[in-house]
C-alpha atoms as a PDB file:
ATOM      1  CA  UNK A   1     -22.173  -9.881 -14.367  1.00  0.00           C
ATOM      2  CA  UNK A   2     -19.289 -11.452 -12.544  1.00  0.00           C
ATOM      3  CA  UNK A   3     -16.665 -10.176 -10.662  1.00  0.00           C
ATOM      4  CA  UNK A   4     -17.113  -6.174 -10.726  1.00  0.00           C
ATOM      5  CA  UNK A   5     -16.928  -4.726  -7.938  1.00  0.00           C
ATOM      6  CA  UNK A   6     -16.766  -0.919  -6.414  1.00  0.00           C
ATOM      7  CA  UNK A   7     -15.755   0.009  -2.954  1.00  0.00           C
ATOM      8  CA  UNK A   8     -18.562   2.860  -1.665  1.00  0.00           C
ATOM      9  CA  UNK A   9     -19.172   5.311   0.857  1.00  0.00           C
ATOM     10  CA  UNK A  10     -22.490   5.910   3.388  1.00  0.00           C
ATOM     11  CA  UNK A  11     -22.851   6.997   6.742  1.00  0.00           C
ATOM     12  CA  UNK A  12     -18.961   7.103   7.321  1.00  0.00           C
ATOM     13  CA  UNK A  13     -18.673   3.265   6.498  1.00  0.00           C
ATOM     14  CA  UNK A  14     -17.160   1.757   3.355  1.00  0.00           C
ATOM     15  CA  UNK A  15     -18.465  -1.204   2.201  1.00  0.00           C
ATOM     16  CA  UNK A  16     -18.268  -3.196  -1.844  1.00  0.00           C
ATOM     17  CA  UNK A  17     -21.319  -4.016  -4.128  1.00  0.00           C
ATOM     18  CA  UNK A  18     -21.434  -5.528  -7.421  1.00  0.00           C
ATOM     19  CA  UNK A  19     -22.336  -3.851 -10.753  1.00  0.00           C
ATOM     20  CA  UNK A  20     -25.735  -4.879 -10.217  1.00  0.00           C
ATOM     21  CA  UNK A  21     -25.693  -3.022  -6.342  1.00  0.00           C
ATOM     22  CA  UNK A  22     -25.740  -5.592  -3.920  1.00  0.00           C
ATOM     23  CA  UNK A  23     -23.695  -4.913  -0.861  1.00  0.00           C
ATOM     24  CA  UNK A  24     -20.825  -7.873  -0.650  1.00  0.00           C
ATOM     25  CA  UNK A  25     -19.278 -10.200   2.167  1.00  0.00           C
ATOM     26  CA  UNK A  26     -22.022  -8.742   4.409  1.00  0.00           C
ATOM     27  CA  UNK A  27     -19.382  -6.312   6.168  1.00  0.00           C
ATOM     28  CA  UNK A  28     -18.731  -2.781   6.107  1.00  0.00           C
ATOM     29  CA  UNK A  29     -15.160  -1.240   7.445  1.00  0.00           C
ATOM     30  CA  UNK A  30     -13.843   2.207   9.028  1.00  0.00           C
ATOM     31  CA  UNK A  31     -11.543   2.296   5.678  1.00  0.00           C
ATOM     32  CA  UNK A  32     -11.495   0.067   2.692  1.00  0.00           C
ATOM     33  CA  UNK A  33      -9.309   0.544  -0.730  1.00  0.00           C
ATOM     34  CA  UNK A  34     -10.188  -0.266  -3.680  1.00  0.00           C
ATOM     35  CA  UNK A  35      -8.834  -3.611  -5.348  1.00  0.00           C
ATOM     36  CA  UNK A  36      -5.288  -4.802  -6.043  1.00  0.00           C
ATOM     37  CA  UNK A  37      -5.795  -7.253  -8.436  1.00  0.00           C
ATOM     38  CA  UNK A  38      -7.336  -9.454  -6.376  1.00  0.00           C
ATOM     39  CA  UNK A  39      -6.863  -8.189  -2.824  1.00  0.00           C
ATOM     40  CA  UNK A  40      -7.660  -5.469  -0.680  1.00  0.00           C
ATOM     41  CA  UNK A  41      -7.253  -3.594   2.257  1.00  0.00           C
ATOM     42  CA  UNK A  42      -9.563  -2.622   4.783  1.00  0.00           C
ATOM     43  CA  UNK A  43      -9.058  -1.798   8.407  1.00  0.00           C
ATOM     44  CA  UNK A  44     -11.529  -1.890  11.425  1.00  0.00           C
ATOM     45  CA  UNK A  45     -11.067  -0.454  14.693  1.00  0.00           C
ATOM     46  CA  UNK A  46      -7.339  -0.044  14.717  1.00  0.00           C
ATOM     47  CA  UNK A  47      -6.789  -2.959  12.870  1.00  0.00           C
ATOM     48  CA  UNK A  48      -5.513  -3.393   9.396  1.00  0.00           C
ATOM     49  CA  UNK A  49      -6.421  -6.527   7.147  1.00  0.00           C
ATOM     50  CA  UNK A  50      -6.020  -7.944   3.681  1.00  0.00           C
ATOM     51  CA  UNK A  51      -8.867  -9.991   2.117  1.00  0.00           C
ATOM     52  CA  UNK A  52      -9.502 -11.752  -1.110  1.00  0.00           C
ATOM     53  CA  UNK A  53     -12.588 -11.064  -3.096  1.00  0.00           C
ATOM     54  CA  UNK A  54     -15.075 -12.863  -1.482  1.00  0.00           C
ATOM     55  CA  UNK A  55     -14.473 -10.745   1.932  1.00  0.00           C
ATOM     56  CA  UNK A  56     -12.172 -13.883   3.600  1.00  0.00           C
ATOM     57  CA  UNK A  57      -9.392 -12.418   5.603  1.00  0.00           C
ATOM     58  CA  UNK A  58      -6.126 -13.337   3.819  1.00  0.00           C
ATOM     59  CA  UNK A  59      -3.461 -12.026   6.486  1.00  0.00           C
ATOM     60  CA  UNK A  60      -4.020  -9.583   9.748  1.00  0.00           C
ATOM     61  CA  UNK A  61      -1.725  -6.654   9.322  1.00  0.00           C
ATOM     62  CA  UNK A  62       0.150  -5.347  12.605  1.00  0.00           C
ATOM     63  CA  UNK A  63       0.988  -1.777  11.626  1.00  0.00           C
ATOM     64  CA  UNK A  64       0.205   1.590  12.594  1.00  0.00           C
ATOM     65  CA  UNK A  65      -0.364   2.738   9.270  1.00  0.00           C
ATOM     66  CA  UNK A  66      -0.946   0.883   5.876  1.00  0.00           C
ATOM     67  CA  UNK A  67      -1.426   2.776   2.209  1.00  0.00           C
ATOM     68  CA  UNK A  68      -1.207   1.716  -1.118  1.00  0.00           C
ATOM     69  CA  UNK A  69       2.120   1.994  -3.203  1.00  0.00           C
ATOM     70  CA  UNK A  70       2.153   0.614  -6.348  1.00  0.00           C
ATOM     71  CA  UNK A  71       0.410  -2.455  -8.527  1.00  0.00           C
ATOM     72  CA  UNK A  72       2.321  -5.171  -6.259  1.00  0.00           C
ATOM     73  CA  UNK A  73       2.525  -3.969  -2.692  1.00  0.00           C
ATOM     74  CA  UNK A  74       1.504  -1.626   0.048  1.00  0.00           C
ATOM     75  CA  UNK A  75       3.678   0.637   1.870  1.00  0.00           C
ATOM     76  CA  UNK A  76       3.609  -0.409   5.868  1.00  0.00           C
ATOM     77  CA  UNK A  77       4.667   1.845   8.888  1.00  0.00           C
ATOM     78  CA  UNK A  78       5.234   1.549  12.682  1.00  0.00           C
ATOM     79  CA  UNK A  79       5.551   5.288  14.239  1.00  0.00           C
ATOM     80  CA  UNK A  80       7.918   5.165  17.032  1.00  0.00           C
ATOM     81  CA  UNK A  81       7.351   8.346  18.791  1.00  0.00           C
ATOM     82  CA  UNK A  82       8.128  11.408  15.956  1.00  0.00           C
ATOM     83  CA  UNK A  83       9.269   8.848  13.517  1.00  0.00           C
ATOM     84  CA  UNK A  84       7.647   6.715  10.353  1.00  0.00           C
ATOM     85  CA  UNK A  85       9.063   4.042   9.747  1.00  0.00           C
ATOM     86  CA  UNK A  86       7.957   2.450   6.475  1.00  0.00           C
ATOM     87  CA  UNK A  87       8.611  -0.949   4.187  1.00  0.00           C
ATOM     88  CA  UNK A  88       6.679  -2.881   2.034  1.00  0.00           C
ATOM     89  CA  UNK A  89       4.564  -6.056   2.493  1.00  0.00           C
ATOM     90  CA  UNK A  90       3.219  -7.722  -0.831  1.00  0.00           C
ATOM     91  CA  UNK A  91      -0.510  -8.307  -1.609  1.00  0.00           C
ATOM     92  CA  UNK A  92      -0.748 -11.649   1.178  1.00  0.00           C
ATOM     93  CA  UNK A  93       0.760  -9.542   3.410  1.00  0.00           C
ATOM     94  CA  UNK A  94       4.143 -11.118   3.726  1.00  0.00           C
ATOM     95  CA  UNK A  95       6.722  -8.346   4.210  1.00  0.00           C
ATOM     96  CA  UNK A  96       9.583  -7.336   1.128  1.00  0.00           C
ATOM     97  CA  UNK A  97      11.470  -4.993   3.469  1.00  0.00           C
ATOM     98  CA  UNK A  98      12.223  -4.242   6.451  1.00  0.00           C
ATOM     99  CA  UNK A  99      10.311  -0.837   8.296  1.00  0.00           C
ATOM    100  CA  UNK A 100      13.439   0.809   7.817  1.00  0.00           C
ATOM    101  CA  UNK A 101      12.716   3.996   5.375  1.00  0.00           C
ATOM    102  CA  UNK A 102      12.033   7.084   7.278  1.00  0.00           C
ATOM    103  CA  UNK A 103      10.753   8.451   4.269  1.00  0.00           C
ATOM    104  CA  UNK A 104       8.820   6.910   0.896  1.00  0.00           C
ATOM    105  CA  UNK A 105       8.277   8.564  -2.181  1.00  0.00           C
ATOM    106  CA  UNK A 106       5.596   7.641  -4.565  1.00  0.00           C
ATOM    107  CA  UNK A 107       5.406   4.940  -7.227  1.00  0.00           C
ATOM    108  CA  UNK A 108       6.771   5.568 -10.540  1.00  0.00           C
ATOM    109  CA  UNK A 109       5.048   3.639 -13.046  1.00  0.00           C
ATOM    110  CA  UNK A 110       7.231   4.838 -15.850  1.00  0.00           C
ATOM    111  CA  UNK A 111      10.504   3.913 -14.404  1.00  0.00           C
ATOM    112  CA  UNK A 112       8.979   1.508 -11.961  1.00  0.00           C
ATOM    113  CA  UNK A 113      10.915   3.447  -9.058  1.00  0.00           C
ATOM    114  CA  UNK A 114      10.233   4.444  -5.462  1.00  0.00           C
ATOM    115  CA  UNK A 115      11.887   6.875  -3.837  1.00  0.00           C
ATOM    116  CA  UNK A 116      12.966   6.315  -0.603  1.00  0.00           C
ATOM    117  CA  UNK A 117      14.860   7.622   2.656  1.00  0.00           C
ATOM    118  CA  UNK A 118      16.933   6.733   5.271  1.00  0.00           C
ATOM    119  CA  UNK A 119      18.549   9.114   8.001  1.00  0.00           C
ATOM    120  CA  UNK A 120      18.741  11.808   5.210  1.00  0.00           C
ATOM    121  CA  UNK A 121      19.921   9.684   2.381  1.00  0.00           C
ATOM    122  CA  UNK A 122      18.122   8.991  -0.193  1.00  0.00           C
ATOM    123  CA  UNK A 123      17.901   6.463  -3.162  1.00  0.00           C
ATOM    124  CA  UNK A 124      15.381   4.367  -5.281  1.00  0.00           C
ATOM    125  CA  UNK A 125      13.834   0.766  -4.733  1.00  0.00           C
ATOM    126  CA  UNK A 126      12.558  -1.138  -7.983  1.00  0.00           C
ATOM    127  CA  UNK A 127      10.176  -3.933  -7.079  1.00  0.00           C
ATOM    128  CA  UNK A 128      11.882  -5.022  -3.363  1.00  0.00           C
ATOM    129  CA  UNK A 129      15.542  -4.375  -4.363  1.00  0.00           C
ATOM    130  CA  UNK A 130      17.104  -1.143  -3.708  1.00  0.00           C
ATOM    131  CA  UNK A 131      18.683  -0.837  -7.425  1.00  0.00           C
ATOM    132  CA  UNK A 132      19.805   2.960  -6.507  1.00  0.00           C
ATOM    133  CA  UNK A 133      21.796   2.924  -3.381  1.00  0.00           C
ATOM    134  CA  UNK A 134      20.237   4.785  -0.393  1.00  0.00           C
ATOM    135  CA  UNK A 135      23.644   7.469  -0.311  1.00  0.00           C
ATOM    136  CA  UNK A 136      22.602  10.619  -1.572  1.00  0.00           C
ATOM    137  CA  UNK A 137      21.730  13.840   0.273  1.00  0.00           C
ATOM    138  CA  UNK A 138      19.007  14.782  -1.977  1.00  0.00           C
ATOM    139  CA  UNK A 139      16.934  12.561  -4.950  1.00  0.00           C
ATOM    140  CA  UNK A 140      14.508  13.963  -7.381  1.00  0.00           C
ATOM    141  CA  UNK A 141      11.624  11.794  -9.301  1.00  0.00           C
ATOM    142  CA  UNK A 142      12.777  10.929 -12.412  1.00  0.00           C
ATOM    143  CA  UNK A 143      11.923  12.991 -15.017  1.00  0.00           C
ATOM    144  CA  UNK A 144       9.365  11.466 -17.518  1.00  0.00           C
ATOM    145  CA  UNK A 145      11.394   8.423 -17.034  1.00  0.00           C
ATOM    146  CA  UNK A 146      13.968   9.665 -19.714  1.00  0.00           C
ATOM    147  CA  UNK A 147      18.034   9.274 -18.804  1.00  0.00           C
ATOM    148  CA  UNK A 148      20.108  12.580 -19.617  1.00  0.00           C
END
């Protein structure tokens, strides 16, 4: 049937199969997400990795924490004691900012915005580039993506 593919759950490990059921790359993971395009993340042990769709490790990922963000990167964090701090790497895992932002919003498809922090300021990244200035005490989402 071709490329389809579904990341799935048993006995605490994740693991993909095609439509017709067949477990793929022979591997199964302590975490896996589900595709970006055509790469995904899955982490092992304390490790964090990016592979392609035949299972083949694109780039190792040296963070404490690694999530999804939005259609064309993940949001990566080091802790340092009490404190996140989070940038973006794109789907090869080559970074698009520096761990700098204390705090990170969520993607907003409809004005293609993230929120993010710094030391209590706050502004809005579009794609890599900070397009709203991190300066402001306090940022909502937009609302419905409509200007006043």
């Amino acid at each position: 049937m071709g490329y389809a593919r579904a990341m799935v759950q048993m006995d605490d490990r994740r693991f993909y199969i095609d439509s017709d059921g067949n477990h793929l790359f022979g591997a199964s993971y302590d975490h896996a997400e589900t595709f970006h395009h055509d790469r995904v993340m899955v982490k092992e042990g304390e490790r964090y990795r990016i592979t392609d769709t035949q299972g083949k490790t694109v780039a190792l990922m040296n963070y404490d924490q690694v999530s999804p963000q939005s259609p064309w990167c993940w949001q990566a964090t080091r802790i340092k004691g009490d404190i996140y701090w989070s940038g973006f790497v794109d789907l090869n895992g080559k970074e698009l900012t520096p761990l700098v932002y204390d705090e990170v919003g969520y993607y907003d498809p409809e004005v293609r915005r993230i929120r993010v922090g710094k030391r209590d300021k706050y502004g809005f990244l579009m794609s890599t580039r900070e397009v709203i200035p991190v300066l402001y005490e306090y940022a909502e989402i937009f609302d419905k993506g409509r200007r006043a």
